[in-house]
Protein backbone atom coordinates (compact mmCIF):
# COMPACT_ATOMS: atom_id res chain seq x y z
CA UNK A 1 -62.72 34.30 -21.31
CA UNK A 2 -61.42 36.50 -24.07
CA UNK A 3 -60.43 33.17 -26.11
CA UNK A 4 -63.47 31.74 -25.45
CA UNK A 5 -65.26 34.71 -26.73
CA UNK A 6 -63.39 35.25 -29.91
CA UNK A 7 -64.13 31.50 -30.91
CA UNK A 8 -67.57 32.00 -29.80
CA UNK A 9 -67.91 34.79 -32.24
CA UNK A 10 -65.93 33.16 -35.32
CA UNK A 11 -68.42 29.44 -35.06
CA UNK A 12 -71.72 32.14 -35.31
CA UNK A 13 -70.06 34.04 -38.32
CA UNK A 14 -68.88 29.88 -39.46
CA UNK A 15 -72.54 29.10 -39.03
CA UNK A 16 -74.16 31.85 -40.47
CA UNK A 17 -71.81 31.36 -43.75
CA UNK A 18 -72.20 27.83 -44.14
CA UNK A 19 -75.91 27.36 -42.75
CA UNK A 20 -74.63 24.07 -40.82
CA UNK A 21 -76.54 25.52 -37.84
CA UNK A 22 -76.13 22.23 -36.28
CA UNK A 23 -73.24 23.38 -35.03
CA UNK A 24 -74.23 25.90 -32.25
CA UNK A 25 -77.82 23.95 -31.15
CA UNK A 26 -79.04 23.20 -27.95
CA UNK A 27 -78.45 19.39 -28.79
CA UNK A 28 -75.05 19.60 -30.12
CA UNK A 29 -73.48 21.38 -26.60
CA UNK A 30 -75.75 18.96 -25.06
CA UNK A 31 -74.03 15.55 -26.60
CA UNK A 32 -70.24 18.06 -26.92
CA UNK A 33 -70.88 18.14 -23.03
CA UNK A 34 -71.57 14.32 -22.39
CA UNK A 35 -68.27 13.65 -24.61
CA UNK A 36 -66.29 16.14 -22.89
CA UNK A 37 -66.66 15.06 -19.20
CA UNK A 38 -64.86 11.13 -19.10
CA UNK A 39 -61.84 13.17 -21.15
CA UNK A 40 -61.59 15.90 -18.99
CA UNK A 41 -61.63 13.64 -15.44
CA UNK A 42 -59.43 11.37 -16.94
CA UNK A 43 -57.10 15.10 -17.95
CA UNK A 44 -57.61 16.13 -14.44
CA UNK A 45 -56.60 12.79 -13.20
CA UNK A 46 -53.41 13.14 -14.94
CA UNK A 47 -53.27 16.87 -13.42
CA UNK A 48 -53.10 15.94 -10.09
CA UNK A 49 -50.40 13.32 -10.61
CA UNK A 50 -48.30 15.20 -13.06
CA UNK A 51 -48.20 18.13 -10.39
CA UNK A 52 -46.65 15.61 -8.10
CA UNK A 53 -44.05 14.94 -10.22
CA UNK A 54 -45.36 11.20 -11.52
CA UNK A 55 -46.02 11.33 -15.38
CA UNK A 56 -49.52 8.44 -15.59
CA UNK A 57 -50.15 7.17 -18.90
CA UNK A 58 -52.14 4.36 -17.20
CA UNK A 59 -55.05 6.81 -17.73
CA UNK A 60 -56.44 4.53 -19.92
CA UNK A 61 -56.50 1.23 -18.06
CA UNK A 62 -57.73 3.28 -14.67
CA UNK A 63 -60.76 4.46 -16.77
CA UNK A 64 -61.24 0.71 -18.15
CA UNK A 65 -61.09 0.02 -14.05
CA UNK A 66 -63.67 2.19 -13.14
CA UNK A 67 -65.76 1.34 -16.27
CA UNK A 68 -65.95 -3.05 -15.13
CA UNK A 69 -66.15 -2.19 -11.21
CA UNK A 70 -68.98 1.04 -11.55
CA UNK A 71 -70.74 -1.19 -13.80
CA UNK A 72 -70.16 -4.29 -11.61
CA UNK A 73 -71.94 -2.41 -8.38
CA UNK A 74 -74.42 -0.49 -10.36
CA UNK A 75 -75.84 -3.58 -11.26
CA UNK A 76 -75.81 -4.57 -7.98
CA UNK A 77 -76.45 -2.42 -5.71
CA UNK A 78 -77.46 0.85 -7.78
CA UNK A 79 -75.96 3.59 -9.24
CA UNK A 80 -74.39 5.71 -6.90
CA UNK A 81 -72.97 2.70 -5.18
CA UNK A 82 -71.23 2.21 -8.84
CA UNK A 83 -69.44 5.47 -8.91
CA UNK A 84 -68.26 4.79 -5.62
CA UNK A 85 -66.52 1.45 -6.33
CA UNK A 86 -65.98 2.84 -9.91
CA UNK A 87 -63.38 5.28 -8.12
CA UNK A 88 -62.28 2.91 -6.20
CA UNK A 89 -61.42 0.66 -8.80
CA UNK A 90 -59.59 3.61 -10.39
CA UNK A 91 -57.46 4.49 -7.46
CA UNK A 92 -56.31 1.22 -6.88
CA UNK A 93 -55.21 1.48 -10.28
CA UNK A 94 -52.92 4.19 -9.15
CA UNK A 95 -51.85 2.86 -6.15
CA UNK A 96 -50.24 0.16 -8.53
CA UNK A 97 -48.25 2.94 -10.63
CA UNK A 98 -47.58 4.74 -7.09
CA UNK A 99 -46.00 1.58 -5.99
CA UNK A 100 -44.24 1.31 -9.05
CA UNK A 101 -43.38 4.61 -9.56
CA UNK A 102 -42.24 6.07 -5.98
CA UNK A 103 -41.10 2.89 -3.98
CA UNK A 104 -39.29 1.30 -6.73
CA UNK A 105 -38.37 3.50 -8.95
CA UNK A 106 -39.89 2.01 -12.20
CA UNK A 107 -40.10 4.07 -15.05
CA UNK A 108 -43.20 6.52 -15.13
CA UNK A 109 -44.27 4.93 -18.73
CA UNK A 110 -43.67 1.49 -18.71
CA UNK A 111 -45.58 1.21 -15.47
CA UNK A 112 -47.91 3.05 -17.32
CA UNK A 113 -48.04 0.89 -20.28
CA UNK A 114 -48.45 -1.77 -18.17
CA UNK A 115 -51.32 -1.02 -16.17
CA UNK A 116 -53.23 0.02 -19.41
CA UNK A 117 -52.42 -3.69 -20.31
CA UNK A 118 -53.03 -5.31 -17.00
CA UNK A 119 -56.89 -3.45 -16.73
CA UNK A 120 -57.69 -4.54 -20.33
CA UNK A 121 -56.54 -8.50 -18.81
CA UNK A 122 -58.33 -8.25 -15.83
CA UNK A 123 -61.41 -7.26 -16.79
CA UNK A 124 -61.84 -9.51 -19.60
CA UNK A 125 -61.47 -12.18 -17.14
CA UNK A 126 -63.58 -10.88 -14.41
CA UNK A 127 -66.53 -9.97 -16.68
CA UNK A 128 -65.85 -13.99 -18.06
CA UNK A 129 -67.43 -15.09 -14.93
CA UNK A 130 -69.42 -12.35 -13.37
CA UNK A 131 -71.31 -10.35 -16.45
CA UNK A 132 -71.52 -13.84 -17.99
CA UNK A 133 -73.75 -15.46 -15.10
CA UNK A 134 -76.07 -12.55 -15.10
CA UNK A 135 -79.62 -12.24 -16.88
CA UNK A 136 -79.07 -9.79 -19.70
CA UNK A 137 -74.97 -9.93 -19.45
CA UNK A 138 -72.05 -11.46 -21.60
CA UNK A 139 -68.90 -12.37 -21.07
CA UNK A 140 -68.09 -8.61 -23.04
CA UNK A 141 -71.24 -6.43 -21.36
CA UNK A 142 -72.87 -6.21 -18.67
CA UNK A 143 -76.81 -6.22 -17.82
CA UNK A 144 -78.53 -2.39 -17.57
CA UNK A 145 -77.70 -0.44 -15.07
CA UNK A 146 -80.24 1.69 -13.46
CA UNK A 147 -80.42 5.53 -14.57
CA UNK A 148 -78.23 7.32 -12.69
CA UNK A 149 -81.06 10.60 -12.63
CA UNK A 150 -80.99 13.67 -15.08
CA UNK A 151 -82.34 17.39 -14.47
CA UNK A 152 -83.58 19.92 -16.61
CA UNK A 153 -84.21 23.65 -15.81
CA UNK A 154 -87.97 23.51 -17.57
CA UNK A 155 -88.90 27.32 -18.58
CA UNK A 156 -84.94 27.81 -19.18
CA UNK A 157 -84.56 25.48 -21.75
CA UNK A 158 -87.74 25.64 -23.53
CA UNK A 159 -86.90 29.60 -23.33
CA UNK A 160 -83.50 29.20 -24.61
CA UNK A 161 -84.44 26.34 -27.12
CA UNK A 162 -86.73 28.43 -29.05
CA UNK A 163 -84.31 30.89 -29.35
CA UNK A 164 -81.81 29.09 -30.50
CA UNK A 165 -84.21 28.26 -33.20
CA UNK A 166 -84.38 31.67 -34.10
CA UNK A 167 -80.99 31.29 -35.98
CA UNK A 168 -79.87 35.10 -35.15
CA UNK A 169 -76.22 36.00 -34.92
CA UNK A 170 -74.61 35.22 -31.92
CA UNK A 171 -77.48 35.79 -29.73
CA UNK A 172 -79.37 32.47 -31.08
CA UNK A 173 -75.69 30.62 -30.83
CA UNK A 174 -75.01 31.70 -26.84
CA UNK A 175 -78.94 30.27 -26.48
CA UNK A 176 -77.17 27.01 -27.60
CA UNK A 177 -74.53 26.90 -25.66
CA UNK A 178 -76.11 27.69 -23.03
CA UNK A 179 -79.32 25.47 -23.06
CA UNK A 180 -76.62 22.64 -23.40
CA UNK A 181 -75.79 23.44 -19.93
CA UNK A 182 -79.47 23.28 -18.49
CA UNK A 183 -81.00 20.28 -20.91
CA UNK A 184 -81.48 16.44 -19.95
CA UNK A 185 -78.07 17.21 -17.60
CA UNK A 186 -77.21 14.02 -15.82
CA UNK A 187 -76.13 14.34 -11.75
CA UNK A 188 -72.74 13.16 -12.37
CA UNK A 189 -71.89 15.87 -14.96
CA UNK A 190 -73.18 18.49 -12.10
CA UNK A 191 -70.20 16.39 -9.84
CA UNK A 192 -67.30 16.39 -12.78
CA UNK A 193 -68.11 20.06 -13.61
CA UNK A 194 -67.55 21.03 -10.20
CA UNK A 195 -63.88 19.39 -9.51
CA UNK A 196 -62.69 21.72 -11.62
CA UNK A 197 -63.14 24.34 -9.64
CA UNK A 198 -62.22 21.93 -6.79
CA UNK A 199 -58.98 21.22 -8.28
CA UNK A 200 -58.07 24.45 -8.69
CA UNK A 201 -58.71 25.33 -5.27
CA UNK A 202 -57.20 22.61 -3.64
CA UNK A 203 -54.10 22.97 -5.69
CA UNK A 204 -53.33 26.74 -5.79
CA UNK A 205 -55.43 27.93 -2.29
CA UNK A 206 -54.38 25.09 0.00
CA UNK A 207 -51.10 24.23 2.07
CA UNK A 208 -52.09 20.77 0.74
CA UNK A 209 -51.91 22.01 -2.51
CA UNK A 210 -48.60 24.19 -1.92
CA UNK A 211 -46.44 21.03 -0.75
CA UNK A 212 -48.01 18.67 -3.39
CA UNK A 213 -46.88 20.79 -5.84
CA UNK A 214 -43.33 21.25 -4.98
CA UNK A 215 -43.28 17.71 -5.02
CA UNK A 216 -43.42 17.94 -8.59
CA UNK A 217 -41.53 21.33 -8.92
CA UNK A 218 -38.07 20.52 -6.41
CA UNK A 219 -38.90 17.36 -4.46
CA UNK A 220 -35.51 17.73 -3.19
CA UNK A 221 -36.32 21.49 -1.51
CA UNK A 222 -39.43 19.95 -0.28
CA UNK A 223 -38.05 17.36 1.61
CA UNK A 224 -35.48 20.26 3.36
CA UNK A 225 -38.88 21.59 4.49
CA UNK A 226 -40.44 18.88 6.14
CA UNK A 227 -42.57 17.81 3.49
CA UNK A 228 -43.40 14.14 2.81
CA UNK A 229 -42.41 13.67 -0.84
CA UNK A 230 -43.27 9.61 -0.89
CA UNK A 231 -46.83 10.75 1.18
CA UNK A 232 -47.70 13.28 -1.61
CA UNK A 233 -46.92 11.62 -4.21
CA UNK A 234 -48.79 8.86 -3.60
CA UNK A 235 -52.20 10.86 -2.27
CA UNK A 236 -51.99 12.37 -5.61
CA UNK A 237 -50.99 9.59 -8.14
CA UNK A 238 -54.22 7.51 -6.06
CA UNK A 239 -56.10 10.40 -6.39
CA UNK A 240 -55.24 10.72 -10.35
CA UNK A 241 -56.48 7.14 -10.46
CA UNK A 242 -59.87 7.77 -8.54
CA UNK A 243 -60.46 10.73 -10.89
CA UNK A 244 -59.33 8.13 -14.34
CA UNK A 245 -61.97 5.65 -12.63
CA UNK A 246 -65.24 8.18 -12.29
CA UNK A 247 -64.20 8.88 -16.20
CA UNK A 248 -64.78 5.59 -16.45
CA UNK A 249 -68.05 4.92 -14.24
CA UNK A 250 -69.73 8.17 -16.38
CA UNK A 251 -68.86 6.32 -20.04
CA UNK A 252 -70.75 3.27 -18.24
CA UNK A 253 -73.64 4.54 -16.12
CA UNK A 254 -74.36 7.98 -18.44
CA UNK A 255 -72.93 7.90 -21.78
CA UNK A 256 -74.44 4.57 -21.94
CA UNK A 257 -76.16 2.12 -19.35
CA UNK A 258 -74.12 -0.59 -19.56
CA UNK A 259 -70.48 -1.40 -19.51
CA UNK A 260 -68.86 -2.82 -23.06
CA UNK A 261 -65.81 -4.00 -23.46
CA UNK A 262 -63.20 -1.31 -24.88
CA UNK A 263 -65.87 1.35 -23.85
CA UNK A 264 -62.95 3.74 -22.96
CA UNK A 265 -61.95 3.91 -26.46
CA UNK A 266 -58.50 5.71 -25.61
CA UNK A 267 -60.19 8.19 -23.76
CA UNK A 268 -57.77 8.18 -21.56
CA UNK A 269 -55.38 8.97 -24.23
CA UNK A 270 -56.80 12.39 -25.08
CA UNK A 271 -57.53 13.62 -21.26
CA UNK A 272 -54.06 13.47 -21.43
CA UNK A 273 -53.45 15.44 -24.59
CA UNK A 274 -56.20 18.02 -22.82
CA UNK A 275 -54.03 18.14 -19.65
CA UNK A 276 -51.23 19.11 -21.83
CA UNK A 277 -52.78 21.25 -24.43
CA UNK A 278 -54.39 23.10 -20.88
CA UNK A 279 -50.72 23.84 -19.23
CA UNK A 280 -51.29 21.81 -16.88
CA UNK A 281 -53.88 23.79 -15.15
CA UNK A 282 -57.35 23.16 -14.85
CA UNK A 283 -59.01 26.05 -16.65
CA UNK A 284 -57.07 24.74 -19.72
CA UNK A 285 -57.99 21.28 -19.18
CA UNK A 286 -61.39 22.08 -19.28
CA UNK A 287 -61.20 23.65 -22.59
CA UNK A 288 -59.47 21.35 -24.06
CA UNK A 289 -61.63 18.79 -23.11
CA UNK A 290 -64.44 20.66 -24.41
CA UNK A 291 -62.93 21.20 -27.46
CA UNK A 292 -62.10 17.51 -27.88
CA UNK A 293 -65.34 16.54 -27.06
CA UNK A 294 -67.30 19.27 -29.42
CA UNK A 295 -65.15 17.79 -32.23
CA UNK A 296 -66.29 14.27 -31.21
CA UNK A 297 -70.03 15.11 -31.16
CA UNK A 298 -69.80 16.88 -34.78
CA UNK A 299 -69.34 13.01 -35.56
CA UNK A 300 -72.60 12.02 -33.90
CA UNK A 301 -75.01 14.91 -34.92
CA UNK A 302 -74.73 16.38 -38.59
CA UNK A 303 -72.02 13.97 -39.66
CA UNK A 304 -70.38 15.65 -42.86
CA UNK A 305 -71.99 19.19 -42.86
CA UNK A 306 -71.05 20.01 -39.69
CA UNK A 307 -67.32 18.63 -40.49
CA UNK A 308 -67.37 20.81 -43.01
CA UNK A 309 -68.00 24.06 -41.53
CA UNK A 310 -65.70 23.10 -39.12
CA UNK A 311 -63.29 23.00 -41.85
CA UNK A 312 -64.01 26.82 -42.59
CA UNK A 313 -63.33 27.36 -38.79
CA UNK A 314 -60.02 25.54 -38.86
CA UNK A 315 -59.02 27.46 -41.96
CA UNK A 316 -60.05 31.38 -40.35
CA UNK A 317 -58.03 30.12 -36.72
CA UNK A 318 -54.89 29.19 -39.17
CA UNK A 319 -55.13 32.59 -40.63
CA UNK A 320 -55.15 34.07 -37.16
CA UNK A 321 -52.41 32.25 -35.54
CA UNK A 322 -50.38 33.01 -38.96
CA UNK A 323 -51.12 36.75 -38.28
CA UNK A 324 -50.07 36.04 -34.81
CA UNK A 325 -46.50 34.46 -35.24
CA UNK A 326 -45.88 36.47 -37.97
CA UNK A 327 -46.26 39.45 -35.20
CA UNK A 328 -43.55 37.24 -32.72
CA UNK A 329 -41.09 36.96 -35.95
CA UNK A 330 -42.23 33.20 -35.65
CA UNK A 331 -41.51 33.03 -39.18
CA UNK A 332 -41.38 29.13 -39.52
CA UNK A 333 -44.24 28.79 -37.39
CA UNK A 334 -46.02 31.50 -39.56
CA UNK A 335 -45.52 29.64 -43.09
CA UNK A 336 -46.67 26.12 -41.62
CA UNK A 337 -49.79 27.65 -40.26
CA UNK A 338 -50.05 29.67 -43.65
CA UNK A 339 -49.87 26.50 -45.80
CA UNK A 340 -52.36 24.24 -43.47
CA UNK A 341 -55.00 27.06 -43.26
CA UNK A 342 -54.92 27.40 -47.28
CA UNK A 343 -55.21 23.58 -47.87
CA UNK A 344 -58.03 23.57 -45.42
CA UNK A 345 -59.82 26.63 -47.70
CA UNK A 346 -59.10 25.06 -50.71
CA UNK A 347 -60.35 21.80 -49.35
CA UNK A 348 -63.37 23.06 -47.93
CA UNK A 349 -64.19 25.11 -51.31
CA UNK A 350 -63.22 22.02 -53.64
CA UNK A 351 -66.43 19.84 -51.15
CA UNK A 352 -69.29 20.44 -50.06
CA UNK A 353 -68.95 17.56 -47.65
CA UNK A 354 -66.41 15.52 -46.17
CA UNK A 355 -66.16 11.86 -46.82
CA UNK A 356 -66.94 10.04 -43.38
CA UNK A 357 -63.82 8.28 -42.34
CA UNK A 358 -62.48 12.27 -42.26
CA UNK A 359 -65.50 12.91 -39.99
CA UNK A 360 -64.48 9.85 -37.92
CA UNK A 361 -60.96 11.07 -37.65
CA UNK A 362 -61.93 14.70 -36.73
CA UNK A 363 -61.25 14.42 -32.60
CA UNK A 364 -57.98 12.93 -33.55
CA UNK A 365 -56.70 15.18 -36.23
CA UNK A 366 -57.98 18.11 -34.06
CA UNK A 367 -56.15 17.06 -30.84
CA UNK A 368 -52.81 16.51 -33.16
CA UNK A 369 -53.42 20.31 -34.36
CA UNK A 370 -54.01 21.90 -31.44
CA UNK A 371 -51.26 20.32 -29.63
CA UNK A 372 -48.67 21.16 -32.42
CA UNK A 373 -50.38 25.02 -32.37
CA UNK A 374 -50.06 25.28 -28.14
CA UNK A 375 -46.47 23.55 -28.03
CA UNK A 376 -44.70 26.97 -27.91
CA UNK A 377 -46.12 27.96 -24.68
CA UNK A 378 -46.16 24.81 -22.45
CA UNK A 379 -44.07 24.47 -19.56
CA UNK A 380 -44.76 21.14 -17.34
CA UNK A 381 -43.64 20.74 -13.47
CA UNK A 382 -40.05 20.82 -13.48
CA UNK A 383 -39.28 17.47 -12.00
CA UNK A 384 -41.98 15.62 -13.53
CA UNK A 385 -40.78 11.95 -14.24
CA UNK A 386 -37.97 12.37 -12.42
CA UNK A 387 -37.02 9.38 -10.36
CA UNK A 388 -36.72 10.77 -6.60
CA UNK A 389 -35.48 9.21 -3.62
CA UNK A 390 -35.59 10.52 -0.16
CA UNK A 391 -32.01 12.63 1.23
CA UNK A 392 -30.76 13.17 -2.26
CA UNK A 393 -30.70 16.57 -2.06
CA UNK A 394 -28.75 16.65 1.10
């Protein structure tokens, strides 16, 4: 909460300086939010099956599942009947890498790999005769689907939107951030934002949670105390892929209403990074997430301005974490944070915008920096994709 407070503080000082007050309104933490939630289910999906010990970089292709089969229902039969077979479509997604992964021993990526490759196959040739026959569908979209339901806290908002407009320091950017939270917020984000608490109560606070985990700690030790490593391993690598698929059936049914072929757009990808960047624990994941997906919506709202105060931002956090390892006797780290932060200055005093394909890039080249900045202090489950079989240990 500290961390979050600092950077709070150093984007209303950004703003103030630069006058891109874009970057702290009501509409920006509003469309940061919408970005944020497919990355961080498809991070937490990845959570729950890295804990287990089963590395699942078919993230990707369990979010393209859930995209084609929420979109498939929705049509169909509605909305909420959508994210249901969305997340079904996801898991079975990871019952395929379970299957691969725990009975036979495959290699945690290529399985991977391949089930990105296999849901990109599939659904272009189920949407070839499905989406195709429908009014309003193609063989690469589908027809509408019906509005999955938004709410908005009326007095709240309006309340916190007009101070927000107010532009004051700090006060007017926590009225932002927090009118995000209660403006045009769709159902589903109400359900993501609460498995992370879930998560982390299931995981840490539950017997379930105690033996899942050493699963991906000392499978071996595990087994020597009656747990189930094969059981666990798969509950959690299906439940990684149920997670991956309601990613998916929010891109379809809220970030847009229909599905579109490569909708993910390597989502899946960057929950990943999140999941990493976040220690593998879900109070990281989340910010990373929403740091991934506030660096995404600079792209949609503001453009180049906004880029370009972030660039000021970038340049004060390199100055800190310089400060920082130079305090550790990080020396090496020190200089290459020294040298990045200046070009950034010197870039962002040389323009007084950004050209756009930098703006495009900005999620990406953020997710590279951050993960290079938090590599020093990861530590992942000990035997993650580690090949296991049952009585080696004894």
């Amino acid at each position: 909460m500290l961390v979050v407070a600092g950077v709070l503080f150093l984007v209303a000082a950004v703003r103030v300086i630069t006058g891109a007050h874009g970057i702290t309104s009501v509409g920006q933490t509003s469309t940061a939010l919408r970005l944020a939630v497919p990355i961080g289910l498809a991070g937490l999906g990845g959570l729950w099956a890295e804990r287990a010990g089963v590395i699942n970089i078919g993230l990707e292709g369990m979010m393209i599942l859930g995209t084609w089969f929420g979109a498939w229902a929705g049509v169909q039969w509605g909305p909420w009947t959508g994210v249901l077979v969305g997340i079904l479509g996801g898991a079975l997604g990871g019952l395929l890498h379970a299957i691969a992964t725990v009975t036979f021993g495959v290699n945690h990526i290529v399985s991977g790999v391949a089930i990105n490759i296999l849901a990109v196959g599939a659904t272009r040739y189920l949407s070839s005769f499905t989406f195709a026959d429908m009014e309003g569908g193609t063989s690469k979209q589908s027809p509408p689907i019906e509005s999955i339901g938004r709410i908005t806290v009326p007095w709240l908002s309006d309340a916190l939107d007009t101070l927000n407009d107010k532009h004051w320091f700090l006060v007017s950017d926590v009225a932002g951030l927090a009118g995000g939270l209660v403006t045009n917020l769709s159902l589903l984000t109400v359900v993501a934002v609460a498995l992370i608490p879930f998560s982390r109560w299931a995981l840490w606070h539950t017997a379930f949670g105690l033996r899942l985990r050493s699963c991906g700690e000392n499978p071996s030790a595990a087994e020597t105390l009656g747990v189930n490593v094969y059981k666990y391993k798969y509950i959690a690598v299906v439940i990684s892929g149920g997670f991956a698929g309601l990613g998916g059936v929010f891109l379809a049914e809220v970030a847009s209403n229909i599905y579109q072929e490569g909708q993910t757009g390597g989502r899946g990808y960057i929950g990943l990074a999140a999941m990493i960047f976040g220690n593998w624990m879900p109070g990281g994941l989340a910010l990373g997430a929403g740091l991934f997906g506030y660096t995404d919506s600079l792209n949609l709202r503001g453009g180049g301005q906004n880029v370009h105060a972030l660039l000021l931002l970038l340049a004060i956090l390199l100055v800190l974490a310089t400060a920082w390892a130079l305090y550790r006797r990080k020396y090496a780290t020190g200089a290459v944070s020294a040298v990045t932060g200046l070009v950034l200055f010197v870039w962002y005093l040389s323009v007084d915008e950004v050209p756009s394909q930098f703006v495009s890039a900005a999620p990406y080249v953020a997710t590279l920096l951050v993960l290079a900045m938090s590599a020093q202090r990861l530590r992942m489950p000990r035997a993650n994709g580690r090949p296991y079989r049952k009585g080696e240990g004894t």
